[in-house]
N, C-alpha and C. Protein backbone atom coordinates (compact mmCIF):
# COMPACT_ATOMS: atom_id res chain seq x y z
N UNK A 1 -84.95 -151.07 -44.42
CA UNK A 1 -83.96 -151.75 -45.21
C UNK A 1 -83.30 -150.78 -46.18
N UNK A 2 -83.51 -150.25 -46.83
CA UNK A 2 -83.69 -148.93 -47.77
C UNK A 2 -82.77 -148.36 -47.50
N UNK A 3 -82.95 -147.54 -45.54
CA UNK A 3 -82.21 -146.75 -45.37
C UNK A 3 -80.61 -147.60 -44.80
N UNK A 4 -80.70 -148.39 -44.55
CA UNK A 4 -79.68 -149.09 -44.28
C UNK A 4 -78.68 -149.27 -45.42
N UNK A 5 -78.96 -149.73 -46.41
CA UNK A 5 -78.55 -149.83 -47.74
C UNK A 5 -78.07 -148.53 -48.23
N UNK A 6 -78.91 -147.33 -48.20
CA UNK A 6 -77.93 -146.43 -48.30
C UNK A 6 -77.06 -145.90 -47.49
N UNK A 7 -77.33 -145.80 -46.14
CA UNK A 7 -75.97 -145.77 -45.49
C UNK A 7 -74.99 -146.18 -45.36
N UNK A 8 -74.75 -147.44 -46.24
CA UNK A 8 -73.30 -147.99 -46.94
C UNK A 8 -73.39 -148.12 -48.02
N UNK A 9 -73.96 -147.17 -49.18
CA UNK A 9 -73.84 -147.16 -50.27
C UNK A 9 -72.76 -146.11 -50.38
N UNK A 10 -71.46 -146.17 -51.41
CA UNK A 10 -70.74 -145.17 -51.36
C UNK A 10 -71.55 -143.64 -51.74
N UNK A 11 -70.31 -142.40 -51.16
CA UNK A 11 -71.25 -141.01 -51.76
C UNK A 11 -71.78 -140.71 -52.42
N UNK A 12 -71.31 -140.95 -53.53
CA UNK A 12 -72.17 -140.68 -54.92
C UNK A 12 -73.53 -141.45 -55.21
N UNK A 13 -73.59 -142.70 -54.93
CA UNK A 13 -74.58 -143.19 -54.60
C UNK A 13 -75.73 -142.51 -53.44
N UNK A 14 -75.54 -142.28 -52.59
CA UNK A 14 -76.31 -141.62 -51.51
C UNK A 14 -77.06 -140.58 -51.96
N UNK A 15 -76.67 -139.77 -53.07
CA UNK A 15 -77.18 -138.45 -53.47
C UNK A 15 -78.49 -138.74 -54.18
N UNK A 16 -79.39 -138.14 -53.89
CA UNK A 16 -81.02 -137.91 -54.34
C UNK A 16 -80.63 -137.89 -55.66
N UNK A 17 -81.80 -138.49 -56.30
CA UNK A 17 -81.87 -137.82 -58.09
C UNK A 17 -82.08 -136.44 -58.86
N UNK A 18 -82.72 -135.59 -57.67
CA UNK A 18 -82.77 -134.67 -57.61
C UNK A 18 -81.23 -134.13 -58.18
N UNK A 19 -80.56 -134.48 -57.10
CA UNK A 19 -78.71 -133.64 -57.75
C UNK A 19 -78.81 -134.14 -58.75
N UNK A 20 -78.79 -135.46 -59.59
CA UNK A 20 -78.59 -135.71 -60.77
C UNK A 20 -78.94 -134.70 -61.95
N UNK A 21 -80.40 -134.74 -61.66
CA UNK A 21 -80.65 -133.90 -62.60
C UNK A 21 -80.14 -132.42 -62.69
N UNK A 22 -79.79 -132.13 -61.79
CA UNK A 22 -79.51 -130.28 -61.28
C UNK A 22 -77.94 -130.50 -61.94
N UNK A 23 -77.07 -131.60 -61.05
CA UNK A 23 -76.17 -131.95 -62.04
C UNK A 23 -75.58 -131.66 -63.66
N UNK A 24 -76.86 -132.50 -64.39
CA UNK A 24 -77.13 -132.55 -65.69
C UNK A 24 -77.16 -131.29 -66.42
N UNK A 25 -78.25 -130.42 -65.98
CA UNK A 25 -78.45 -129.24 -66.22
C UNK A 25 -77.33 -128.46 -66.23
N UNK A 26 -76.55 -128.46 -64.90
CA UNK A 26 -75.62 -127.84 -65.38
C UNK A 26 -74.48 -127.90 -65.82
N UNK A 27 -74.63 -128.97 -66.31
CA UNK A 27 -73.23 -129.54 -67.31
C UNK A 27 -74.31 -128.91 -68.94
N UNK A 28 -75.47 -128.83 -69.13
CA UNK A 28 -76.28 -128.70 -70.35
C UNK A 28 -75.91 -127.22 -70.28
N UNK A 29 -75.83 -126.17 -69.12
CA UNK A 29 -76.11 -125.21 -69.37
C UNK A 29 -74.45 -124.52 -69.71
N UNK A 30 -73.46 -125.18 -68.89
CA UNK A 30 -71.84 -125.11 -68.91
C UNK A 30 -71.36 -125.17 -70.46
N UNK A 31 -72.21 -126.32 -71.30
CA UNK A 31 -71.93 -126.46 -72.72
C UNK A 31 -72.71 -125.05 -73.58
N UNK A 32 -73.67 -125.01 -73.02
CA UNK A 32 -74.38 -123.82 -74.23
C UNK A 32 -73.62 -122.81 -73.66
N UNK A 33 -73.15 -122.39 -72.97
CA UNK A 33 -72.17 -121.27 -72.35
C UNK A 33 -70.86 -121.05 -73.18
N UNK A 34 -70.04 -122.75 -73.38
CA UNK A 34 -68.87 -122.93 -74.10
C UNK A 34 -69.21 -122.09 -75.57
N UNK A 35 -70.15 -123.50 -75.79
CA UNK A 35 -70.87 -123.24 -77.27
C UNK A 35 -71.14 -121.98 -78.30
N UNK A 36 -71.50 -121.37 -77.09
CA UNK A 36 -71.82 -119.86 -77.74
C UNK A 36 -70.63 -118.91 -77.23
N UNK A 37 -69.91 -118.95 -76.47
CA UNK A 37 -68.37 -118.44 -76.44
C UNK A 37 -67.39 -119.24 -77.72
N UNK A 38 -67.98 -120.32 -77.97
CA UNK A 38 -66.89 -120.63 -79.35
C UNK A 38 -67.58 -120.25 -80.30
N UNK A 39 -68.48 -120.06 -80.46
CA UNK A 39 -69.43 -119.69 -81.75
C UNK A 39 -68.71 -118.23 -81.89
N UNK A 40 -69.15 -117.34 -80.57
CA UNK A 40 -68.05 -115.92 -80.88
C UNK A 40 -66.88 -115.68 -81.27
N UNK A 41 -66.36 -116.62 -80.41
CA UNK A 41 -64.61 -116.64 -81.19
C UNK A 41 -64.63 -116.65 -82.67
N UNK A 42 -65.42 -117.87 -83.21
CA UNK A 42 -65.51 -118.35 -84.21
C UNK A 42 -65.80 -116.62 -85.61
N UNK A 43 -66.68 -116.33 -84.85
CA UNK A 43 -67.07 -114.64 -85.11
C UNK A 43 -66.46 -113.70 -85.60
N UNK A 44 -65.38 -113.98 -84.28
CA UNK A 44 -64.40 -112.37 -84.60
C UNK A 44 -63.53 -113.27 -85.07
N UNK A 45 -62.59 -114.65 -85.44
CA UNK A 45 -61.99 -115.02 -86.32
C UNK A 45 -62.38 -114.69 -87.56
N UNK A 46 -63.37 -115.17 -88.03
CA UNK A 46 -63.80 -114.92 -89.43
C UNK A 46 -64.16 -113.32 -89.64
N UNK A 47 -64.22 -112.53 -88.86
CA UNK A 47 -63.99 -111.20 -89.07
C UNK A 47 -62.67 -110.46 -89.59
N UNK A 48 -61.37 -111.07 -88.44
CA UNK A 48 -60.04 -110.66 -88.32
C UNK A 48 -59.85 -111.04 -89.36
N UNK A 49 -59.84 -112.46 -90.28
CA UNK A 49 -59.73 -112.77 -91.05
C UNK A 49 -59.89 -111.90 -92.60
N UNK A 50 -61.49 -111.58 -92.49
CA UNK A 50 -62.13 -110.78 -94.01
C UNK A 50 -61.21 -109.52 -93.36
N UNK A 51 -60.97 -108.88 -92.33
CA UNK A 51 -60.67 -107.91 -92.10
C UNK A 51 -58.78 -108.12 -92.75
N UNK A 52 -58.28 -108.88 -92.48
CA UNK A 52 -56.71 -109.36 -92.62
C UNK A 52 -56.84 -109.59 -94.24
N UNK A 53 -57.82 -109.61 -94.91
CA UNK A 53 -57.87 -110.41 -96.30
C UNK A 53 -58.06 -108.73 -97.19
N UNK A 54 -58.65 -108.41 -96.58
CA UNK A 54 -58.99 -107.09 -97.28
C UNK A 54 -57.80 -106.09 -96.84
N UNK A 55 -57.19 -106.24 -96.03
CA UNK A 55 -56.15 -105.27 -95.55
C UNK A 55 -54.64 -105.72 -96.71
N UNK A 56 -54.89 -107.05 -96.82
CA UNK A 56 -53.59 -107.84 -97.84
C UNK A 56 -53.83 -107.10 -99.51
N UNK A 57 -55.21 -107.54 -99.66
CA UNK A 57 -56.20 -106.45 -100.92
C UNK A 57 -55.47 -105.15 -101.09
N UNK A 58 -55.70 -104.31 -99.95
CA UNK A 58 -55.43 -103.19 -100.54
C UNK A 58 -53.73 -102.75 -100.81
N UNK A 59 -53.05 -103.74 -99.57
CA UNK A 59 -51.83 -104.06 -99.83
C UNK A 59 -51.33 -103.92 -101.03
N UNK A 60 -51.86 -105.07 -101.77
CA UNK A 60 -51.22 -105.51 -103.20
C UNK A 60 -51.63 -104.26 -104.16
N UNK A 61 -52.91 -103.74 -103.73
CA UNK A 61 -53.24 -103.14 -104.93
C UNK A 61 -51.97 -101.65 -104.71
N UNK A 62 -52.26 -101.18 -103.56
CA UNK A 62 -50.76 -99.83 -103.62
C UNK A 62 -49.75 -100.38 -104.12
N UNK A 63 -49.16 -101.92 -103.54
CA UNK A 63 -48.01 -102.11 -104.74
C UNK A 63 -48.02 -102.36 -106.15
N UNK A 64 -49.28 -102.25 -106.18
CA UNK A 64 -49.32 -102.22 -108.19
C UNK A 64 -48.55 -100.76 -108.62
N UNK A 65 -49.75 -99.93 -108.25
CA UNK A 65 -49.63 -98.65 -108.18
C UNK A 65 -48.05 -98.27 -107.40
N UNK A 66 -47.71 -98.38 -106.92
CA UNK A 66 -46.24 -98.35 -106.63
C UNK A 66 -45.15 -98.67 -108.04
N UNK A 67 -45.48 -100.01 -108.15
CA UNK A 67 -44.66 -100.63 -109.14
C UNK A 67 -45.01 -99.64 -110.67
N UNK A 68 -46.28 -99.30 -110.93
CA UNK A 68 -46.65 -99.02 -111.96
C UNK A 68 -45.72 -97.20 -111.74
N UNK A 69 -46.26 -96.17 -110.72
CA UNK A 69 -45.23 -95.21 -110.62
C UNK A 69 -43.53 -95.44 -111.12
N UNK A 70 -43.31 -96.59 -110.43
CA UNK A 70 -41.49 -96.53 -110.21
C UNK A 70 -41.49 -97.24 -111.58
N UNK A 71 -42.08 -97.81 -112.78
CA UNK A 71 -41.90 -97.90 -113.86
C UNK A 71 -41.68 -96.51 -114.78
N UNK A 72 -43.07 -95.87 -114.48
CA UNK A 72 -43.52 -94.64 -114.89
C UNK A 72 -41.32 -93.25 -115.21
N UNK A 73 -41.24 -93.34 -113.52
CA UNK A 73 -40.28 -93.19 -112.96
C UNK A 73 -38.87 -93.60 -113.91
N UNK A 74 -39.01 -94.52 -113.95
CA UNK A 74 -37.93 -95.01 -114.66
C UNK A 74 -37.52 -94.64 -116.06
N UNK A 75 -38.87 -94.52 -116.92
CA UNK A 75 -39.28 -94.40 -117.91
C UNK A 75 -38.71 -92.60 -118.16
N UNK A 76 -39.35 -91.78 -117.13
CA UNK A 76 -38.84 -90.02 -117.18
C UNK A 76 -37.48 -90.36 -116.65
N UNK A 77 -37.09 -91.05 -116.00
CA UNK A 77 -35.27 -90.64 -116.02
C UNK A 77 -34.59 -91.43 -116.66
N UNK A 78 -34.79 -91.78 -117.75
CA UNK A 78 -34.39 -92.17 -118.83
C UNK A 78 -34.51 -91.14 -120.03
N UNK A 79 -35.46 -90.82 -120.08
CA UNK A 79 -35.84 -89.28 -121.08
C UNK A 79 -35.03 -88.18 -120.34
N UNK A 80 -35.11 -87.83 -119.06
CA UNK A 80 -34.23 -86.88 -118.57
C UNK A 80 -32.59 -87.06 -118.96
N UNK A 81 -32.30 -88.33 -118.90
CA UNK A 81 -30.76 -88.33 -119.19
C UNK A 81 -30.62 -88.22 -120.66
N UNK A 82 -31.74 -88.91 -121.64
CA UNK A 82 -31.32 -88.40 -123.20
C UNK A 82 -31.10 -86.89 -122.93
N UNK A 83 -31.88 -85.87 -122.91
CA UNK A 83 -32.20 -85.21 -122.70
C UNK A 83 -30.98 -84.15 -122.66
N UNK A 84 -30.80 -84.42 -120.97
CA UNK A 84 -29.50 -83.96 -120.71
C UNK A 84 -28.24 -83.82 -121.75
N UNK A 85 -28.28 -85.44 -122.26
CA UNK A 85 -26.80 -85.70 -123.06
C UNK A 85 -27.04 -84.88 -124.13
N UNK A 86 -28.23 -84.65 -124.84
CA UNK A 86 -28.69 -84.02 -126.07
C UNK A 86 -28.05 -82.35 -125.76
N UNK A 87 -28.45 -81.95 -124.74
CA UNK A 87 -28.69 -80.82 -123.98
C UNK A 87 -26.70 -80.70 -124.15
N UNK A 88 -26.45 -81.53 -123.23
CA UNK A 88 -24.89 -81.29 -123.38
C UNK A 88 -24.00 -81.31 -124.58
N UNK A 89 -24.63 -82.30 -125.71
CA UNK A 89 -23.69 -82.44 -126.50
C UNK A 89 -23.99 -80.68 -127.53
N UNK A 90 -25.51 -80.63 -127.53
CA UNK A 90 -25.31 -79.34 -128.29
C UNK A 90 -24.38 -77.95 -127.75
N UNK A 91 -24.22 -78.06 -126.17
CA UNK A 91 -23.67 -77.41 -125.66
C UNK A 91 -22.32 -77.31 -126.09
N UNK A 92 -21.63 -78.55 -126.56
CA UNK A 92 -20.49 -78.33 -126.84
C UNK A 92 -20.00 -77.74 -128.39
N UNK A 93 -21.17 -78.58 -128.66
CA UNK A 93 -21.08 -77.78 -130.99
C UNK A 93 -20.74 -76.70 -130.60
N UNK A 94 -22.17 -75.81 -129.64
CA UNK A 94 -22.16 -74.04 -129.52
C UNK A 94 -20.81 -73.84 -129.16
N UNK A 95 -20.42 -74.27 -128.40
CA UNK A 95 -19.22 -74.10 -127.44
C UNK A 95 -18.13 -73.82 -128.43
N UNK A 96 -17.86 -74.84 -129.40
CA UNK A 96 -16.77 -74.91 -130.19
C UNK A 96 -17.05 -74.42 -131.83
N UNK A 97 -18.14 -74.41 -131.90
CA UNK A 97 -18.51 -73.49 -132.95
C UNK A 97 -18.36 -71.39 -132.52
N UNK A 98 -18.67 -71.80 -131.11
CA UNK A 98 -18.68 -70.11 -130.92
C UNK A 98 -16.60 -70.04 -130.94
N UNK A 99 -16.31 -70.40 -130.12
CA UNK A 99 -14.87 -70.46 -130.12
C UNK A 99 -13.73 -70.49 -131.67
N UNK A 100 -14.20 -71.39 -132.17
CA UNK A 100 -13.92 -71.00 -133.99
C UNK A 100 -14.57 -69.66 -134.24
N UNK A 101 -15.69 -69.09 -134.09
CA UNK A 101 -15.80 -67.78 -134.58
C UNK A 101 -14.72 -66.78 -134.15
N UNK A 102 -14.87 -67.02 -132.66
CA UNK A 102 -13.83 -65.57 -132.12
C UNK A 102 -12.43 -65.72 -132.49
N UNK A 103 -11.92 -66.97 -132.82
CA UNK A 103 -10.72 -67.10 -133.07
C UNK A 103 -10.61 -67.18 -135.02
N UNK A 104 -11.61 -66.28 -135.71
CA UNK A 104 -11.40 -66.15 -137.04
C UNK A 104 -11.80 -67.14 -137.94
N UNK A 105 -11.97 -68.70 -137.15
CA UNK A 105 -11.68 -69.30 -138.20
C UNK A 105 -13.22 -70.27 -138.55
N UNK A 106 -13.40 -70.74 -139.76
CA UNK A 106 -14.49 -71.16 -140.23
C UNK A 106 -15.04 -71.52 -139.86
């Protein structure tokens, strides 16, 4: 009777319990496979990440130091141009003070 019954039981039905379980297993073993391939991902994300976080870090910090130079910067060519003008304007006293001498006059 048994076997009759399964010979018109559809396919899936027909299959020993045996497959079931072998089945099972390897749907159990397909997940710890996923599992621990997403766990890695998960890995080198949070790596790329501290790695991307610390790379932004040092980022900002050269543009301090950037910003703090091109202040610095700003600061000497500003003194260079007093400087200059100082530089030039005495140039001209001499200039016109020497020129009144050679020409006699006070």
């Amino acid at each position: 009777m048994h076997a009759v019954a399964l010979g018109q039981a559809p396919v899936e039905e027909r299959r020993a319990p045996v497959n079931l379980f072998s089945d099972a297993q390897q749907r159990v073993e397909f997940s710890r496979k996923a599992a621990e391939q997403a766990d890695s991902g998960l890995r080198d994300a949070e790596r790329d990440l501290r790695r991307a976080e610390a790379e932004v870090e040092s980022a900002q910090e050269q543009l301090r130091r950037s910003k703090v130079q091109a202040e610095q910067s700003r600061k000497n060519l500003a003194q260079a141009r007093a400087r200059a003008a100082e530089a030039r304007s005495l140039h001209e006293r001499e200039s016109a003070q020497y020129d009144r001498m050679r020409r006699g006059a006070p």
